[in-house]
Protein backbone atom coordinates (compact mmCIF):
# COMPACT_ATOMS: atom_id res chain seq x y z
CA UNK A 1 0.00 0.00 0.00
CA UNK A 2 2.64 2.59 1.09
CA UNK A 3 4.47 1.79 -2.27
CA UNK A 4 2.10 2.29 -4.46
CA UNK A 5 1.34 5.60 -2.90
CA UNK A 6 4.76 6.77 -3.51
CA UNK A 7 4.42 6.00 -6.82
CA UNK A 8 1.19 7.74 -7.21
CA UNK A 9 2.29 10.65 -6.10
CA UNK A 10 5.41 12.86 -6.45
CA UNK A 11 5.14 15.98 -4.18
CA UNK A 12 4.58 16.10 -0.60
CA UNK A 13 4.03 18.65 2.18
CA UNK A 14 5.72 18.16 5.49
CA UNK A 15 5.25 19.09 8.66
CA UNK A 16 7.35 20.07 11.15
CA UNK A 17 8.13 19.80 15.44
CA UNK A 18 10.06 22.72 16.35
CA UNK A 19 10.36 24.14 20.00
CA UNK A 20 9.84 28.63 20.39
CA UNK A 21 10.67 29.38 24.18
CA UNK A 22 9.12 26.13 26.27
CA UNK A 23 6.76 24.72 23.67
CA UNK A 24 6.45 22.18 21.07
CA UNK A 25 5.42 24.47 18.12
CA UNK A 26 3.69 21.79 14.70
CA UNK A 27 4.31 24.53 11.84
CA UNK A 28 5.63 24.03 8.12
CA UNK A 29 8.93 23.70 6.82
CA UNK A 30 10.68 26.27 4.48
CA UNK A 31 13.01 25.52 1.83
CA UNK A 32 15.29 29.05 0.51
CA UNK A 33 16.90 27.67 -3.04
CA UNK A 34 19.21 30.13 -4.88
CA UNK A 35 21.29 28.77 -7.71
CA UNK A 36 24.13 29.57 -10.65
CA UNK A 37 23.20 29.55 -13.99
CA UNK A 38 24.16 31.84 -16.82
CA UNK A 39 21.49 29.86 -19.60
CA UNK A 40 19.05 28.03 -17.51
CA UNK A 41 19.60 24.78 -19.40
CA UNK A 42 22.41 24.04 -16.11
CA UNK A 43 22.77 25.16 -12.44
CA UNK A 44 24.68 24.66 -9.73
CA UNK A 45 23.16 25.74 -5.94
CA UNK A 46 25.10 28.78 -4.65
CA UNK A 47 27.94 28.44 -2.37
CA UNK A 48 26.17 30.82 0.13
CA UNK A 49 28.22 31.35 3.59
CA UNK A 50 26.67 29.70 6.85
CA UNK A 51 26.25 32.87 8.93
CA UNK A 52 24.36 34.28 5.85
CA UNK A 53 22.14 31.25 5.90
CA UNK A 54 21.86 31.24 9.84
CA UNK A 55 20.73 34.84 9.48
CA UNK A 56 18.29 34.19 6.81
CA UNK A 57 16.76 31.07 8.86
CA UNK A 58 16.36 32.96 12.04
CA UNK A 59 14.97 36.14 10.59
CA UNK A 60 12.77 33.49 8.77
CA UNK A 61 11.77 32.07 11.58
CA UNK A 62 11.31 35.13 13.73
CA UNK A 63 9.06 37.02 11.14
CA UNK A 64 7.64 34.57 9.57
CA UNK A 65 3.79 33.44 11.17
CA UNK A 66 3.63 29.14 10.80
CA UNK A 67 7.28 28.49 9.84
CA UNK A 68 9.59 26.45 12.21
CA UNK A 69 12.13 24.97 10.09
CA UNK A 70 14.23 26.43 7.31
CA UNK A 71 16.01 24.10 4.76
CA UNK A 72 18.52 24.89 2.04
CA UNK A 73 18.24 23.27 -1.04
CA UNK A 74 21.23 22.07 -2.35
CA UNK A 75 20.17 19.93 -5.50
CA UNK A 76 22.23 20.90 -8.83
CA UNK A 77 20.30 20.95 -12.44
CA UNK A 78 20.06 18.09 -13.29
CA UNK A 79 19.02 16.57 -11.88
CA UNK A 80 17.12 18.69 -10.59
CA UNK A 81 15.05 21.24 -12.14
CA UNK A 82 15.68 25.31 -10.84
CA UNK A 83 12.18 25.94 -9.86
CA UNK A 84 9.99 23.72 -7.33
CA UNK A 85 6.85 22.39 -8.77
């Protein structure tokens, strides 16, 4: 059963158990992507530097209403494609 609903189906939400100040917080997950490409037809996920990405997680985080996890997406084309879908 579980298999052939994988192969059914090829995009998922997730959900996510984070803790703000003493509580268990269920909230949605965030993924920031940012990429290299000079045509479009390649990419490779940018080299960004960890404090930059620790700053844009917490501000994320902070500011953002029902987000509790921030992920960085570091999938090159191909195989993957540039833009979720």
């Amino acid at each position: 059963m579980k298999t052939a609903f994988y192969r059914k189906n090829y995009c998922f939400g997730t959900g996510s158990v984070g803790v703000m100040g003493d509580n268990r917080t269920y909230d949605n997950t965030i993924c920031v992507r940012s990429v290299e490409a000079i045509d479009g037809m390649t990419a490779t996920f940018a080299h960004l530097p960890h404090d930059f990405l620790e700053s844009v997680s917490n501000r994320i985080i902070n500011e953002v209403e029902g987000i509790n996890r921030v992920v960085y997406d570091i999938t090159s084309k191909p195989p993957g494609t540039i833009e979720w879908e």
